[in-house]
C-alpha atoms as a PDB file:
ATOM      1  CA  UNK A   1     144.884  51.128  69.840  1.00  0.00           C
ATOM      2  CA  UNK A   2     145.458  53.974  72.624  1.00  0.00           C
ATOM      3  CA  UNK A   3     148.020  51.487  74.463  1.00  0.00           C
ATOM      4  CA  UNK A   4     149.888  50.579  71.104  1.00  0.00           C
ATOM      5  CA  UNK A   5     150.321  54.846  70.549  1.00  0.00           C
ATOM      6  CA  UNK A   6     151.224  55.217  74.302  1.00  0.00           C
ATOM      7  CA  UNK A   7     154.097  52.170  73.671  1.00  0.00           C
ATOM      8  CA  UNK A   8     155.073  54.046  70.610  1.00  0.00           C
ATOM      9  CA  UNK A   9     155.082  57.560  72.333  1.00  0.00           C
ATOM     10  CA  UNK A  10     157.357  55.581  75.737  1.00  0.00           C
ATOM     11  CA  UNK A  11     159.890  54.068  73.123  1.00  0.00           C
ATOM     12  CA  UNK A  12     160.869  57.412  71.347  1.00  0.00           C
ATOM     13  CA  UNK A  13     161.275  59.035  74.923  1.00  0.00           C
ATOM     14  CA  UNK A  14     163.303  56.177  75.857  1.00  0.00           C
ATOM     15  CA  UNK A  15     165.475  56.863  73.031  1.00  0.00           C
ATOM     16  CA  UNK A  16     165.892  60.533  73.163  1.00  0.00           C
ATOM     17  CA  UNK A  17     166.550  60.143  76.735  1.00  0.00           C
ATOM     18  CA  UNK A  18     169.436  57.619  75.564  1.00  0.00           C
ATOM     19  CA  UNK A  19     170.723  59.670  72.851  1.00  0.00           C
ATOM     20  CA  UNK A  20     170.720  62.555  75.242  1.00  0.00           C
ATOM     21  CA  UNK A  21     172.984  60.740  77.736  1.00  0.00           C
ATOM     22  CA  UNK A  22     175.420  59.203  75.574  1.00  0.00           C
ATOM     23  CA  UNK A  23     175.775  62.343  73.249  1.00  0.00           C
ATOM     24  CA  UNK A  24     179.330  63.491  72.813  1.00  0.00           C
ATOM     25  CA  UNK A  25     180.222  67.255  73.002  1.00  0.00           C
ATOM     26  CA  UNK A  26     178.709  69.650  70.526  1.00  0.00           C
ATOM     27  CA  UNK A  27     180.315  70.133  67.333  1.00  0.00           C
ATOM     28  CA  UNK A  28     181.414  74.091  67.735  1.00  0.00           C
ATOM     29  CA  UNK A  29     182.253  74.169  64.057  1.00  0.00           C
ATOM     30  CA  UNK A  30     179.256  72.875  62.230  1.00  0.00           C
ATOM     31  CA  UNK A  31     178.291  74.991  58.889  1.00  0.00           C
ATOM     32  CA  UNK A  32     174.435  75.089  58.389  1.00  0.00           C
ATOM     33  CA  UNK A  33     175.530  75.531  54.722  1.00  0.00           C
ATOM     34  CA  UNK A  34     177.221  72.670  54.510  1.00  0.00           C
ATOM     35  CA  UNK A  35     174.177  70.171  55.547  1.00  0.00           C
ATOM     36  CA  UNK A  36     173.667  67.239  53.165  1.00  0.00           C
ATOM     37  CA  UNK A  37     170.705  65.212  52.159  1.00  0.00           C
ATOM     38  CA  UNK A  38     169.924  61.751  53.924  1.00  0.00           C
ATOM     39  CA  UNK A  39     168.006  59.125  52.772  1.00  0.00           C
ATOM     40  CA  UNK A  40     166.457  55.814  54.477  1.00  0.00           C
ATOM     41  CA  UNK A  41     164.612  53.981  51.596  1.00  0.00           C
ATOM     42  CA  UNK A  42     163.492  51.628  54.007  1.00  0.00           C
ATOM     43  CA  UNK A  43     162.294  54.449  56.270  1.00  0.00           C
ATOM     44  CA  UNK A  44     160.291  56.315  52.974  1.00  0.00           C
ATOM     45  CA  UNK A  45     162.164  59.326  53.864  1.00  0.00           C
ATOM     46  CA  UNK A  46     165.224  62.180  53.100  1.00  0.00           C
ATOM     47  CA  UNK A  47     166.239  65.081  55.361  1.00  0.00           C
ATOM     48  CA  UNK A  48     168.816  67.177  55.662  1.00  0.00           C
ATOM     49  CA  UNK A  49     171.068  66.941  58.516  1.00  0.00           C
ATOM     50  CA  UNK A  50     174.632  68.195  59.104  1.00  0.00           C
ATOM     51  CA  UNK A  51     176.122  65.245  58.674  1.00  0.00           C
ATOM     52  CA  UNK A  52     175.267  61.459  58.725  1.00  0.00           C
ATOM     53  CA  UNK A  53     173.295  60.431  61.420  1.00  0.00           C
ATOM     54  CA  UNK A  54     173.341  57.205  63.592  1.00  0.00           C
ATOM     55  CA  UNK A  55     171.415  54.860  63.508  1.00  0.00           C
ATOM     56  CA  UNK A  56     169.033  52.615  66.147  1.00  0.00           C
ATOM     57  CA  UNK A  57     166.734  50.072  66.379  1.00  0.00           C
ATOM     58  CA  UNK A  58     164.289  49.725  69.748  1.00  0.00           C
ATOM     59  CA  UNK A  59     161.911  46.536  70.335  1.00  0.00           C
ATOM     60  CA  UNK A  60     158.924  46.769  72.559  1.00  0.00           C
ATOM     61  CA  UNK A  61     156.793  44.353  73.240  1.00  0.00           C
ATOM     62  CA  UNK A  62     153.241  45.468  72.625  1.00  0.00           C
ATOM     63  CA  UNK A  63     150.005  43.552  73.181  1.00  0.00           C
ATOM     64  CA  UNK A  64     149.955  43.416  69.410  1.00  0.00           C
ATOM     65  CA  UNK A  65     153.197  41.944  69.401  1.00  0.00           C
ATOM     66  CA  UNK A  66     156.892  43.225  69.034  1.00  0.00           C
ATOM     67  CA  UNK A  67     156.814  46.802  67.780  1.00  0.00           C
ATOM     68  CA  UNK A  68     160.326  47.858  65.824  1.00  0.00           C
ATOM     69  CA  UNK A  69     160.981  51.748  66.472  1.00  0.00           C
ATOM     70  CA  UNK A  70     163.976  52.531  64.117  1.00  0.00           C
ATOM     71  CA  UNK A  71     165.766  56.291  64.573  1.00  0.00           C
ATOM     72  CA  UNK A  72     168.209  58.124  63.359  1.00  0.00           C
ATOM     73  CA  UNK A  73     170.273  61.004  65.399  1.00  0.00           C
ATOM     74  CA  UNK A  74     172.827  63.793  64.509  1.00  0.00           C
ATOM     75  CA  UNK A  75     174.144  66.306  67.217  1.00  0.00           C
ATOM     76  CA  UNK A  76     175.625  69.025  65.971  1.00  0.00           C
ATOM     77  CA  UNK A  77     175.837  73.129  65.800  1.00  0.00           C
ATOM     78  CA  UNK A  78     174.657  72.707  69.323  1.00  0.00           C
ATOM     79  CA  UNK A  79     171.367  70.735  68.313  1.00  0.00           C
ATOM     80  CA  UNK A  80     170.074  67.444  68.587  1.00  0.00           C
ATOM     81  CA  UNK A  81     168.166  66.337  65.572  1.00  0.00           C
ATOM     82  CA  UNK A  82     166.344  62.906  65.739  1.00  0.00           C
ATOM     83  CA  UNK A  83     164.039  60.799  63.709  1.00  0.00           C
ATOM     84  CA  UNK A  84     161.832  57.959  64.000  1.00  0.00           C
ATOM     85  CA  UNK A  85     159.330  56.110  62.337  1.00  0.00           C
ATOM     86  CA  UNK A  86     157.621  52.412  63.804  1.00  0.00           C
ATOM     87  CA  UNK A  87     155.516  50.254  61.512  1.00  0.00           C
ATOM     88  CA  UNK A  88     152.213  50.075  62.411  1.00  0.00           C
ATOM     89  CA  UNK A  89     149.871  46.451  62.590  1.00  0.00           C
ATOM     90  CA  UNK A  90     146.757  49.330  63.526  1.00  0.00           C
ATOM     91  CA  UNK A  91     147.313  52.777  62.260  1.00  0.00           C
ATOM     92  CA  UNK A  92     144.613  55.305  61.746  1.00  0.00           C
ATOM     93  CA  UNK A  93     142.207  55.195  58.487  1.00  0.00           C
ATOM     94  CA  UNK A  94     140.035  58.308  58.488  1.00  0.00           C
ATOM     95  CA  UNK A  95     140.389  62.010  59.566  1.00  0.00           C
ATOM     96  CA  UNK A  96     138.544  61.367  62.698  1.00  0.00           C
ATOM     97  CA  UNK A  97     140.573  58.254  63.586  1.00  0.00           C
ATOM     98  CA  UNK A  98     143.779  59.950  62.805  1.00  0.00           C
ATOM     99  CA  UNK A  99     143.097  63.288  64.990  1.00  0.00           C
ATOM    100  CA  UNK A 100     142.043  60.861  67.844  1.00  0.00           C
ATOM    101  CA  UNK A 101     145.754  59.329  67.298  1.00  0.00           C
ATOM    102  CA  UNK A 102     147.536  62.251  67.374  1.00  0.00           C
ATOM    103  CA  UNK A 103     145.377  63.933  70.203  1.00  0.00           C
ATOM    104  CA  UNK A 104     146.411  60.541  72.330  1.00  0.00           C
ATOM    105  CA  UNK A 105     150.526  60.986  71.278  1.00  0.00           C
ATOM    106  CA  UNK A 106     149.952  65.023  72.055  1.00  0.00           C
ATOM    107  CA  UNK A 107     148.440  64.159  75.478  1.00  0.00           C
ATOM    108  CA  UNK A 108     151.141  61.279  76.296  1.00  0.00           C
ATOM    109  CA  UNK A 109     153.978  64.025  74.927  1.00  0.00           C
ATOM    110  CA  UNK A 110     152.954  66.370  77.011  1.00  0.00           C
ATOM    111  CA  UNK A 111     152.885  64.290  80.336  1.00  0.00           C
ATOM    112  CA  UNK A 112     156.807  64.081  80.195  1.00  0.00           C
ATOM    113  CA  UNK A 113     157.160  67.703  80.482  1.00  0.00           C
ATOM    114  CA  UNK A 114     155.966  71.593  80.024  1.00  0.00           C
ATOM    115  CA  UNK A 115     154.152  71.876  76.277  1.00  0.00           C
ATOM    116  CA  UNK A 116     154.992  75.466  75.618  1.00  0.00           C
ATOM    117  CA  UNK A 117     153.206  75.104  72.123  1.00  0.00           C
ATOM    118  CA  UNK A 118     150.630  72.756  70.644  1.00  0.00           C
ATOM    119  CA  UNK A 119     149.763  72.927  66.601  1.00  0.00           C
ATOM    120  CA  UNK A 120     148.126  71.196  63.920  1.00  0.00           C
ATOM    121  CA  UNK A 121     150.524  70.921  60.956  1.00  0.00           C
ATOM    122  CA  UNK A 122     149.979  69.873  57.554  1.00  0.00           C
ATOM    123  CA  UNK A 123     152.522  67.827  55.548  1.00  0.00           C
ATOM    124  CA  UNK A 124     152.120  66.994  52.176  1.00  0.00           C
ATOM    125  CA  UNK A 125     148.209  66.559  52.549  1.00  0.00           C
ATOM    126  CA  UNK A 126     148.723  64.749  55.902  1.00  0.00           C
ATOM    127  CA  UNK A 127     147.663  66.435  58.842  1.00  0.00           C
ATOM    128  CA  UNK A 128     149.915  66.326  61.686  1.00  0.00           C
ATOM    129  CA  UNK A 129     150.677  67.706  65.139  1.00  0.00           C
ATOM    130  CA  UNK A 130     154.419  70.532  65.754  1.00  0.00           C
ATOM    131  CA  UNK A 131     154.610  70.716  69.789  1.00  0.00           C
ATOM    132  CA  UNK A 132     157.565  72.709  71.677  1.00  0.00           C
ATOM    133  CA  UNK A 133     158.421  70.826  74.910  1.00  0.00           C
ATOM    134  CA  UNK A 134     160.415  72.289  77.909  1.00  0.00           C
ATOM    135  CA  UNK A 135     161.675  68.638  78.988  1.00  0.00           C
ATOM    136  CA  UNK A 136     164.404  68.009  81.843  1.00  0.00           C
ATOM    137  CA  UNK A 137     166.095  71.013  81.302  1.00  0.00           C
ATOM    138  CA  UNK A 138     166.032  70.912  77.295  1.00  0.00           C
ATOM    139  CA  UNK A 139     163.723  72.215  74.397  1.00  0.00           C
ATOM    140  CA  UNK A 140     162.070  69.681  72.184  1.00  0.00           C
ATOM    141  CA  UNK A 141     160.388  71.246  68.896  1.00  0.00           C
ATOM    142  CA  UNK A 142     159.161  68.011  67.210  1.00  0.00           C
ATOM    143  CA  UNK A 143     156.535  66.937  64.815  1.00  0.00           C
ATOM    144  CA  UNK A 144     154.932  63.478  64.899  1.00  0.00           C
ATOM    145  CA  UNK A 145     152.211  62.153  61.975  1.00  0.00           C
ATOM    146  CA  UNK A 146     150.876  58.465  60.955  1.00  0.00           C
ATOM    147  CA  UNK A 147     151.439  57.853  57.344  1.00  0.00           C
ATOM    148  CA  UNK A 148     151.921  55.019  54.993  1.00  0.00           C
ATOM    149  CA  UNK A 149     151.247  52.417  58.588  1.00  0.00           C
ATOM    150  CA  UNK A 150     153.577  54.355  60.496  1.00  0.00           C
ATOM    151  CA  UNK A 151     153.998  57.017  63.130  1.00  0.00           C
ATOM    152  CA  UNK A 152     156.869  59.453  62.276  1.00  0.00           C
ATOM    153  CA  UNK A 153     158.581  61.747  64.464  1.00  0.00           C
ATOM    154  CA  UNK A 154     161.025  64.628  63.637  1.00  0.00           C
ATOM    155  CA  UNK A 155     162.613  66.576  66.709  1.00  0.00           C
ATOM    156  CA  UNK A 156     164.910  69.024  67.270  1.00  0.00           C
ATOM    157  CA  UNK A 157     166.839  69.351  70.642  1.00  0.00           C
ATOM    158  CA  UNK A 158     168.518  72.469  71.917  1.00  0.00           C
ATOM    159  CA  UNK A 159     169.620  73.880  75.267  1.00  0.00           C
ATOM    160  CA  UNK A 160     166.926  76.936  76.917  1.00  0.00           C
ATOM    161  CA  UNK A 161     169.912  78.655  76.027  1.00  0.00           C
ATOM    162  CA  UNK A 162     170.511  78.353  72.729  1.00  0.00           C
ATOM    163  CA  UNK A 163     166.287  78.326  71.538  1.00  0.00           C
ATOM    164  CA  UNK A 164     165.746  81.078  73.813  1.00  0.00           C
ATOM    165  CA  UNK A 165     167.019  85.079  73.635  1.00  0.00           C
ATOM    166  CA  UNK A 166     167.285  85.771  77.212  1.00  0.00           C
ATOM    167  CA  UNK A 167     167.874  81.516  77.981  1.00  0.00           C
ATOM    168  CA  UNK A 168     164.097  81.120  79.526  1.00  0.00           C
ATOM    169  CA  UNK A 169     161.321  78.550  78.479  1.00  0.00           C
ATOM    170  CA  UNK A 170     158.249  80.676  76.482  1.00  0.00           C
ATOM    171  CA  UNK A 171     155.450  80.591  74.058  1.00  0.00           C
ATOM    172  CA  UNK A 172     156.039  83.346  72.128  1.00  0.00           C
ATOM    173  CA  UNK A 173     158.142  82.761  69.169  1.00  0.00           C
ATOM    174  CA  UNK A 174     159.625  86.016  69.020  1.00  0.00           C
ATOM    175  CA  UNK A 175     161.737  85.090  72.161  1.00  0.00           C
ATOM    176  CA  UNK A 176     163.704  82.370  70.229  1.00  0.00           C
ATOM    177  CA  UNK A 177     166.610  83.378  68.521  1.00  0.00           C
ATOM    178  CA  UNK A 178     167.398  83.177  65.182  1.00  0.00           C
ATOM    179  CA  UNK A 179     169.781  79.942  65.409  1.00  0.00           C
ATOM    180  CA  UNK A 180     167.096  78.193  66.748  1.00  0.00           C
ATOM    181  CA  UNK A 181     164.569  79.425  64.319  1.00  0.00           C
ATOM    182  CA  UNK A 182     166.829  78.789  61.254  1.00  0.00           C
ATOM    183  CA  UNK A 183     168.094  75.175  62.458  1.00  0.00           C
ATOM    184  CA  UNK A 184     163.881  74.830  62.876  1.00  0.00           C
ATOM    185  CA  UNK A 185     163.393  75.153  59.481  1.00  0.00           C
ATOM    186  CA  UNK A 186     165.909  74.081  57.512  1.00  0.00           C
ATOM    187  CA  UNK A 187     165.431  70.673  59.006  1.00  0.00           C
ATOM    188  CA  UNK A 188     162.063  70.291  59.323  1.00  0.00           C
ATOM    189  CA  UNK A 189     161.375  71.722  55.886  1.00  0.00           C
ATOM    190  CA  UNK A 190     163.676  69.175  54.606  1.00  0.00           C
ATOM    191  CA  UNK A 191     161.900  66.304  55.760  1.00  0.00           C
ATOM    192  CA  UNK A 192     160.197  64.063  52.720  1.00  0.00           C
ATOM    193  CA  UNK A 193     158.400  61.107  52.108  1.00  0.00           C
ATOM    194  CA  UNK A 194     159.439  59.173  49.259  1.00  0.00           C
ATOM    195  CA  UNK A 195     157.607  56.518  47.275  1.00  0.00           C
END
């Protein structure tokens, strides 16, 4: 089970670090306001983004088998904002199995960079981990869970320069600014599970 997470945890990276590269400029003209709901009713979830987001699919091959990692990505208003979920042949069935899974994907996250901030989060009954990553140069705010067989991850990615006041890496919220802090919660606020 902990190499299946760890093959789960390597594909997302893989994408983000894809998504980062091929990512054209910033939109400079993006209106918060003017976000709109997204759905994936194969995915089991709606979000609001600022516009429609592309789409991916990643196979790994697992010891389990092929494991299908499908995410979705929107840059814009100088922010990345990325979701994925991977169906699960093993996920976790009780609350102890569930914070060992999560304490494995924290501990795997947190080996591809600086964790500036580790939390438990709860979302809609599920409990669930929010980490804030200083990775190669960018901020990653994301929260990852297992529910309905899957693992879902929502991130947001932003520049030290836009999540920070004075453009450095800390722990203490009150040094982001209030883009960052706004984007933050509008988007992961608006994630739902459906069904």
């Amino acid at each position: 089970m902990r190499f299946k997470f760890s093959v789960i945890l390597l594909v997302v990276l893989l994408c983000g670090a894809m998504v980062a590269q091929e990512r054209p400029a910033p939109d400079q003209g993006g209106n918060p306001c003017g976000w709109k709901e997204f759905s994936s009713a194969e995915g089991q979830f709606t979000v609001c983004v600022p516009e429609t987001p592309k789409t991916g699919i990643a196979n790994v091959g697992t010891i389990g088998g092929p494991l299908k990692t499908h995410f979705f990505f929107v840059e814009a208003d100088k922010f990345l904002y990325y979701i994925s979920y991977a169906d699960l042949s093993v996920s976790p069935q009780t609350p102890a199995e569930n914070k060992m899974a999560l304490d494995q994907t924290r501990d795997r996250t947190a080996a591809k960079g600086h964790v500036l901030s580790d939390n438990d989060v709860t979302f809609d009954g599920i409990l669930g981990r929010e980490m804030l990553l200083d990775r190669n140069g960018t901020i990653q705010k994301g929260r990852f869970f297992y529910a309905k067989e899957r693992l879902y991850y929502v991130i947001l990615t932003a520049t030290p320069s836009v999540a920070f006041r004075d453009g450095k890496p800390s722990a203490n919220p009150a040094d982001r600014t209030e883009l960052f802090e706004t984007a933050s919660k509008r988007f992961f606020d608006s994630f739902k599970l459906t069904k």
